[in-house]
Protein backbone atom coordinates (compact mmCIF):
# COMPACT_ATOMS: atom_id res chain seq x y z
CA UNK A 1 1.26 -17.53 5.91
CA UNK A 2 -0.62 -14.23 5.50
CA UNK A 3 -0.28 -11.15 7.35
CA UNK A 4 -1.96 -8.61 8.29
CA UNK A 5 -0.57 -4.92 8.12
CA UNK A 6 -2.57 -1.84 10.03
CA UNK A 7 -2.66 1.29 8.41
CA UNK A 8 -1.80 4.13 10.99
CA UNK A 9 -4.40 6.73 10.39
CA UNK A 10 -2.14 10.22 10.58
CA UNK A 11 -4.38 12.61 8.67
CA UNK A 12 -4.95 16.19 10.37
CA UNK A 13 -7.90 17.12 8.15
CA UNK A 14 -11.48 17.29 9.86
CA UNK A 15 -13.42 14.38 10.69
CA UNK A 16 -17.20 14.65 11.31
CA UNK A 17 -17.71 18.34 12.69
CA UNK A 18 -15.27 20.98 13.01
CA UNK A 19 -16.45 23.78 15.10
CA UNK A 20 -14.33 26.53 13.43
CA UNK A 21 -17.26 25.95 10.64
CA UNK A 22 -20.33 25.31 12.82
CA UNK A 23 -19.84 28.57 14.36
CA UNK A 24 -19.31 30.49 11.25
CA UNK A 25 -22.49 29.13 9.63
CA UNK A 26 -24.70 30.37 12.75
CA UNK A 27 -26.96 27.30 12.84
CA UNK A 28 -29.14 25.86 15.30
CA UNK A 29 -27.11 22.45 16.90
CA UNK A 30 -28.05 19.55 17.03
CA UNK A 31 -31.39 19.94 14.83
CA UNK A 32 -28.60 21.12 12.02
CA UNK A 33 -27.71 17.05 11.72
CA UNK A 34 -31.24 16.29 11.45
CA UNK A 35 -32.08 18.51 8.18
CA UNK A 36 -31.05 18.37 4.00
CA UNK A 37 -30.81 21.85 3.86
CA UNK A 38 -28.66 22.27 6.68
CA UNK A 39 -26.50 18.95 5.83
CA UNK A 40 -25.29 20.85 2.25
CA UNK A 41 -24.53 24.23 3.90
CA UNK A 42 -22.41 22.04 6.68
CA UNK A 43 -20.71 20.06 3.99
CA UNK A 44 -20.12 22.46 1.38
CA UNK A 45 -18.43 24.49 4.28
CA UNK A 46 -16.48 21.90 5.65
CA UNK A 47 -14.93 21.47 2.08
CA UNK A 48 -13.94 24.95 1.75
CA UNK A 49 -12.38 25.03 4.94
CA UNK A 50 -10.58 21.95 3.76
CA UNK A 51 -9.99 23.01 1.00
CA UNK A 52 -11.04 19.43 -0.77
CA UNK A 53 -12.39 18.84 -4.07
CA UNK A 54 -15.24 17.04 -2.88
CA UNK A 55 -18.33 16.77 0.29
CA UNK A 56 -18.88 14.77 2.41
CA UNK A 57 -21.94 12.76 3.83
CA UNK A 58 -22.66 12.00 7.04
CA UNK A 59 -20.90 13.39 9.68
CA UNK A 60 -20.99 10.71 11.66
CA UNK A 61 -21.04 6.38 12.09
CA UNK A 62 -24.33 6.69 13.39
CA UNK A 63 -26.87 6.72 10.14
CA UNK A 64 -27.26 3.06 10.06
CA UNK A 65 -27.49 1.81 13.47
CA UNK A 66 -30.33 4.56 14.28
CA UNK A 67 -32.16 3.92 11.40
CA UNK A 68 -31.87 0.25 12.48
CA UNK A 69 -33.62 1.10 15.83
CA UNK A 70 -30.53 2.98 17.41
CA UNK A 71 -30.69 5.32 20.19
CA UNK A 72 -28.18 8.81 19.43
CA UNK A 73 -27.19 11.50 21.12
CA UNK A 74 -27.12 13.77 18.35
CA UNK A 75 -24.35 16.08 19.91
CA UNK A 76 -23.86 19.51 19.56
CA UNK A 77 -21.58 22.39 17.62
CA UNK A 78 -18.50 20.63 18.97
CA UNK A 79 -19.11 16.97 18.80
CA UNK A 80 -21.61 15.44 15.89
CA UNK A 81 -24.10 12.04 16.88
CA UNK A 82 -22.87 9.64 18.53
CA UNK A 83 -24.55 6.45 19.94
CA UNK A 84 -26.20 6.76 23.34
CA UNK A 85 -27.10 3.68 24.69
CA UNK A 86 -27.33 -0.11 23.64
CA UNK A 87 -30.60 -1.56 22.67
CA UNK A 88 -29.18 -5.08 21.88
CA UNK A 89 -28.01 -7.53 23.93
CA UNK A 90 -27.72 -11.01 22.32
CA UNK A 91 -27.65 -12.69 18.76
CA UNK A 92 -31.63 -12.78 18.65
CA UNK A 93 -31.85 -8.83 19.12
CA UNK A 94 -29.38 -8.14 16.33
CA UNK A 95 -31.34 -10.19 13.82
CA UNK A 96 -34.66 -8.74 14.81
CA UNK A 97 -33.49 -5.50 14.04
CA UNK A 98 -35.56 -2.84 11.32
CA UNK A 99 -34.58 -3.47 7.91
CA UNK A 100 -33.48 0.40 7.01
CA UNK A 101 -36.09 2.01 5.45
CA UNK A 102 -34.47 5.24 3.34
CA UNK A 103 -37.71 7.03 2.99
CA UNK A 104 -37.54 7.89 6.86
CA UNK A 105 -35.86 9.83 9.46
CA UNK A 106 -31.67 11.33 9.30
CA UNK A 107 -30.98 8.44 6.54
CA UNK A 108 -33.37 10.00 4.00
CA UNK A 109 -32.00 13.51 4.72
CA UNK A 110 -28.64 12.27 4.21
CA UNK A 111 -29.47 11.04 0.68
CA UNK A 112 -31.75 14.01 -0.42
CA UNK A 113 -28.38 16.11 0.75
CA UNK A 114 -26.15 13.78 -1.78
CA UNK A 115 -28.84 15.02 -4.28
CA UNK A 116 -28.83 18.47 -3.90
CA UNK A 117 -25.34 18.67 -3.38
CA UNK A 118 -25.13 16.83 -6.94
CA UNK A 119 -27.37 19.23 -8.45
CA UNK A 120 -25.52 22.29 -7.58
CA UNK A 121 -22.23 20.32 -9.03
CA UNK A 122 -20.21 18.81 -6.11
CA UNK A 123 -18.45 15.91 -6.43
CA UNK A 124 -20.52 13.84 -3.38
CA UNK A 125 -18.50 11.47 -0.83
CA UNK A 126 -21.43 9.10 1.10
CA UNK A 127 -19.17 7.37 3.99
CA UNK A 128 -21.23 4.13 4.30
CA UNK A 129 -19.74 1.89 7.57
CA UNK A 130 -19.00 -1.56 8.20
CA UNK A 131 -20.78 -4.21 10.65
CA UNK A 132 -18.54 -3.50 13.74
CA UNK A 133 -18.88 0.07 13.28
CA UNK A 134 -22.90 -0.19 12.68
CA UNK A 135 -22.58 -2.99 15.62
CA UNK A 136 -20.99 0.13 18.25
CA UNK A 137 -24.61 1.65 18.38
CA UNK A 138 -26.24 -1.27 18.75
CA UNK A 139 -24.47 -3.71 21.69
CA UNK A 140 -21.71 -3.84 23.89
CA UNK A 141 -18.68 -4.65 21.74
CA UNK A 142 -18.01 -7.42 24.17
CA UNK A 143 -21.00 -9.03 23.55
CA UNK A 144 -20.56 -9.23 19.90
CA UNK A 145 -17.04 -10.44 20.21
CA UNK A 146 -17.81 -13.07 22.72
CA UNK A 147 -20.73 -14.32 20.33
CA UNK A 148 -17.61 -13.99 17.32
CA UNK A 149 -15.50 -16.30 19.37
CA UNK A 150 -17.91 -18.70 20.91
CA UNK A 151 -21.11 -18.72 18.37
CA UNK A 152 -19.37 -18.30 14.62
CA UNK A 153 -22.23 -19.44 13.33
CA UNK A 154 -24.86 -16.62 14.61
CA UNK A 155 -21.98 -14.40 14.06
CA UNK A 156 -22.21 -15.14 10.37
CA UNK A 157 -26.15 -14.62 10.29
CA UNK A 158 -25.32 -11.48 11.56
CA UNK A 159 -22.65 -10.45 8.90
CA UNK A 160 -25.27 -11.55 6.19
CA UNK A 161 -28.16 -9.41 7.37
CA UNK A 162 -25.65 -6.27 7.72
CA UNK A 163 -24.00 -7.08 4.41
CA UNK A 164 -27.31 -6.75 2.74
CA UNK A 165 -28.20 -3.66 4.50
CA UNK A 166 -25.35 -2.26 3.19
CA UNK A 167 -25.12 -2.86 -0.09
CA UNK A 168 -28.89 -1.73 -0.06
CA UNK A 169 -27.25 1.75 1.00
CA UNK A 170 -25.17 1.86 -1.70
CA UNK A 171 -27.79 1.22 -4.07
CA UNK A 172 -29.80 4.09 -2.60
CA UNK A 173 -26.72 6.35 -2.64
CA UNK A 174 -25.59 5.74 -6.29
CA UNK A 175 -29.18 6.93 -6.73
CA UNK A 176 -29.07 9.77 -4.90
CA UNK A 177 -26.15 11.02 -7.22
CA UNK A 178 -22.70 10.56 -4.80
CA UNK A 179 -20.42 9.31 -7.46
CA UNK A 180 -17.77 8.68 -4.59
CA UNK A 181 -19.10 5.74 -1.66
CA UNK A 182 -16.60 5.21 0.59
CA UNK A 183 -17.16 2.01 3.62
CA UNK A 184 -14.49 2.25 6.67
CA UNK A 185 -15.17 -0.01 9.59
CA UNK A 186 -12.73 1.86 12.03
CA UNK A 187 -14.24 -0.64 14.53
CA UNK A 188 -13.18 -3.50 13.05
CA UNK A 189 -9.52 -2.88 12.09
CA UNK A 190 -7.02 -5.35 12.81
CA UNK A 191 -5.49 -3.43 15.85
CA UNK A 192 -9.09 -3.79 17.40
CA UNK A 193 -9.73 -7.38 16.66
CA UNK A 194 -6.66 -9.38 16.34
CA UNK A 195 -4.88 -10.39 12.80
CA UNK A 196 -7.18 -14.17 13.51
CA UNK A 197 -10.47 -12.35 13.68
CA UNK A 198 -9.77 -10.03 11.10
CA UNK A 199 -8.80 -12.53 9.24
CA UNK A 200 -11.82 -14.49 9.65
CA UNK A 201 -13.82 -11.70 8.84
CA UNK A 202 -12.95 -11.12 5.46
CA UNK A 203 -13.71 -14.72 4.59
CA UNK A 204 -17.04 -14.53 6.48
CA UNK A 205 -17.82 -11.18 5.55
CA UNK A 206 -15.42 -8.39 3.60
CA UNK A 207 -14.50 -10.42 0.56
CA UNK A 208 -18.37 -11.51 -0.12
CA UNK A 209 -19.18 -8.42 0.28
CA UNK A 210 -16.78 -6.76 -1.93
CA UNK A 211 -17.92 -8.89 -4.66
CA UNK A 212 -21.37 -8.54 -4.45
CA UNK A 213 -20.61 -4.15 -4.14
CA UNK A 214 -18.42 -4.09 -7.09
CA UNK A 215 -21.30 -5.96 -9.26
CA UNK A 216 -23.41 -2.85 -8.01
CA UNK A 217 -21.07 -0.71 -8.09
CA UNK A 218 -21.95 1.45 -12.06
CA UNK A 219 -19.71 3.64 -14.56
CA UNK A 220 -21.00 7.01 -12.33
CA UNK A 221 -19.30 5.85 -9.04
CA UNK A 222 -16.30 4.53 -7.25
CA UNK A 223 -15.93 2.54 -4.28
CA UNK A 224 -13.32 4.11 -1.99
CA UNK A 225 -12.41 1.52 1.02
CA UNK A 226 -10.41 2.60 4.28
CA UNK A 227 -7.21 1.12 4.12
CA UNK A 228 -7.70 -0.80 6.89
CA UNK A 229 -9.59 -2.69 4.95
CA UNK A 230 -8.00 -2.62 2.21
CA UNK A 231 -4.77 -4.05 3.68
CA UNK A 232 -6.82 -6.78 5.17
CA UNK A 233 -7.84 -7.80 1.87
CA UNK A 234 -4.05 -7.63 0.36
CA UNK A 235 -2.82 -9.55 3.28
CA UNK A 236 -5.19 -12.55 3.08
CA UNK A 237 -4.68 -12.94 -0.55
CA UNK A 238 -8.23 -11.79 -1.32
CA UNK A 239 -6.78 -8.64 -3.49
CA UNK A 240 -4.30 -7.01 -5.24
CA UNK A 241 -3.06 -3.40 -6.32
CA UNK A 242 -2.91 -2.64 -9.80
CA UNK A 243 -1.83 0.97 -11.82
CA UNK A 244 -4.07 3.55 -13.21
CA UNK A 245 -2.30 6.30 -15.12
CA UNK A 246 -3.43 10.09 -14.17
CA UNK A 247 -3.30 12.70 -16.91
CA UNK A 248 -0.53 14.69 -13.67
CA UNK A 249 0.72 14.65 -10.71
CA UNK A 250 -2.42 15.19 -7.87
CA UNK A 251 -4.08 14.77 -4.42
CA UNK A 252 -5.58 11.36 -3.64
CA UNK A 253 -9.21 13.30 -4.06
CA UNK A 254 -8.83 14.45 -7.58
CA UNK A 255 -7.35 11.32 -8.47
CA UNK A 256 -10.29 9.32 -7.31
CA UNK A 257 -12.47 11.91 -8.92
CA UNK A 258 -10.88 11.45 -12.20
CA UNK A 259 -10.79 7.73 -12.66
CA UNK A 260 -14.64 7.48 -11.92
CA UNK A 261 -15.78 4.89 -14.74
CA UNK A 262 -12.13 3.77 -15.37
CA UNK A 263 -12.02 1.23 -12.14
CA UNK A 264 -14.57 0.15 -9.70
CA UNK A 265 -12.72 0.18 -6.42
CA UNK A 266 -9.99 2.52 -4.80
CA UNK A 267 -8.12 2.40 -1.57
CA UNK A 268 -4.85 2.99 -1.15
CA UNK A 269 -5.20 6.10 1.76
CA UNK A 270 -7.58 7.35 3.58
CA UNK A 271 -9.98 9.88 1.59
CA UNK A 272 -9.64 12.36 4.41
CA UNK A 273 -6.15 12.39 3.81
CA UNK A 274 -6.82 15.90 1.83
CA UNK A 275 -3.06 16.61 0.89
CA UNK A 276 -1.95 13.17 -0.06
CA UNK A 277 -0.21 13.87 -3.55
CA UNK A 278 0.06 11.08 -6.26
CA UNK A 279 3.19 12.47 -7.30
CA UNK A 280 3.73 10.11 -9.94
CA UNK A 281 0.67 10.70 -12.18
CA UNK A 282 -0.48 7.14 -10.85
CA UNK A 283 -3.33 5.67 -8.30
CA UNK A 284 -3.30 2.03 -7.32
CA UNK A 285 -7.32 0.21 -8.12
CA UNK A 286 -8.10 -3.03 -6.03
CA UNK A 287 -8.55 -5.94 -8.01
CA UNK A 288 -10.65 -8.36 -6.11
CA UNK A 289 -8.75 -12.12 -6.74
């Protein structure tokens, strides 16, 4: 029987905003989140302060789910967007939702920041999030597990109208020039739903998914997945580790950096885990089974 392990996140690094950095730069909060220009000096700081070998894009789980008709609270210095209020409240409402449109609004100024960001050099993270996470700005997570546990069926619908969202975002951000896309759905880890949902959502959603991103997924990029997720996939049988020799001993980062074209997906700790060292030259890919 399979089994699902969690993966304790224990990283200390930043995560979204850190307001050591927002106050250096001297910007103007919250119209800062809103702009390209303003996105690269945030990220290029917050990777200094880091000291990382990479920036990162968005700094927040909000992107998708406004885009998608979401209404944000874009935050301030201290805390970055965040959602404000539900606008759905049943299955029918979900899958009338906006197609994203990437020419318009925050989303757009995310990807022109992967670009510029890409021109000047950087090595470009784009954090691209899973259904449940997307699902938080949209409805009441009760309401979307009760329709999970009673209504499978819709719930599916609603997994294949976000899947293709997603992997639309992915296209768009390959693009856009971040050679690095990681997807976390923090909302839908196994201490959240339960190992029999979890489990039933990578059959009705992770694993199809997966296959269908590493198709897209080209020689320029990698696929970096939380590893929640990535521990959901290893404990229903759906993946497997497998070696990749470094040319030294590293941090997680530069490793994931350096194998671009070499493997399609990654995910063996969390890419905000700044100080993880591979100490044995090696990083684990995910073979999909």
């Amino acid at each position: 029987m399979s089994k699902i392990v969690d993966f304790k996140c224990t990283y200390d690094n930043s995560v979204g905003i850190n307001e050591e950095v927002t106050k250096k730069l001297q910007l103007s909060f919250p119209d800062a989140y809103k702009h390209h220009n303003t996105m690269v000096l945030i990220a290029k700081e917050l990777k200094r302060y880091d000291n990382a070998s990479f920036c990162e894009l968005p700094f927040c789980h909000t992107v998708e789910g406004e885009v998608m008709g979401g209404i944000i609270n874009y935050g301030d210095e201290k805390i970055g967007p965040r959602a404000k209020e539900y606008i759905c409240k049943d299955t029918k409402d979900l899958l009338n939702l906006n197609s994203i449109d990437f020419t318009k609004g925050r989303i757009a100024q995310v990807l022109k920041a992967c670009s510029d960001l890409r021109e000047e050099g950087e090595n470009v993270v784009l954090e691209i999030s899973g259904p449940f996470t997307i699902l938080n700005v949209l409805m009441d997570a009760r309401h979307v597990f009760k329709i999970f546990r009673k209504e499978p069926e819709k719930m599916q619908k609603i997994f294949d109208k976000f899947q293709l969202e997603i992997l639309k975002f992915i296209e768009e951000g390959q693009r856009c020039g971040a050679n690095l896309i990681s997807f976390a759905d923090s909302a839908g880890g196994v201490n959240i739903l339960g190992p029999k949902m979890m489990e039933q959502t990578v059959q009705m959603f992770t694993y199809p998914f997966l296959k269908k991103a590493e198709k897209i997924i080209n020689d320029k990029t990698v696929l970096l997945l939380c590893p929640k997720t990535t521990f959901a996939l290893l404990g229903t049988n759906k993946a497997k580790f497998y070696d990749i020799e470094l040319s030294k001993p590293m941090k997680y980062g530069e490793g994931c950096i350096e194998v671009i074209g070499k493997t399609k997906i990654l995910g063996q700790m969390c890419i905000k885990n700044i100080n993880y060292k591979l100490t044995e030259s090696k990083i684990k890919g995910i073979k999909l089974l």
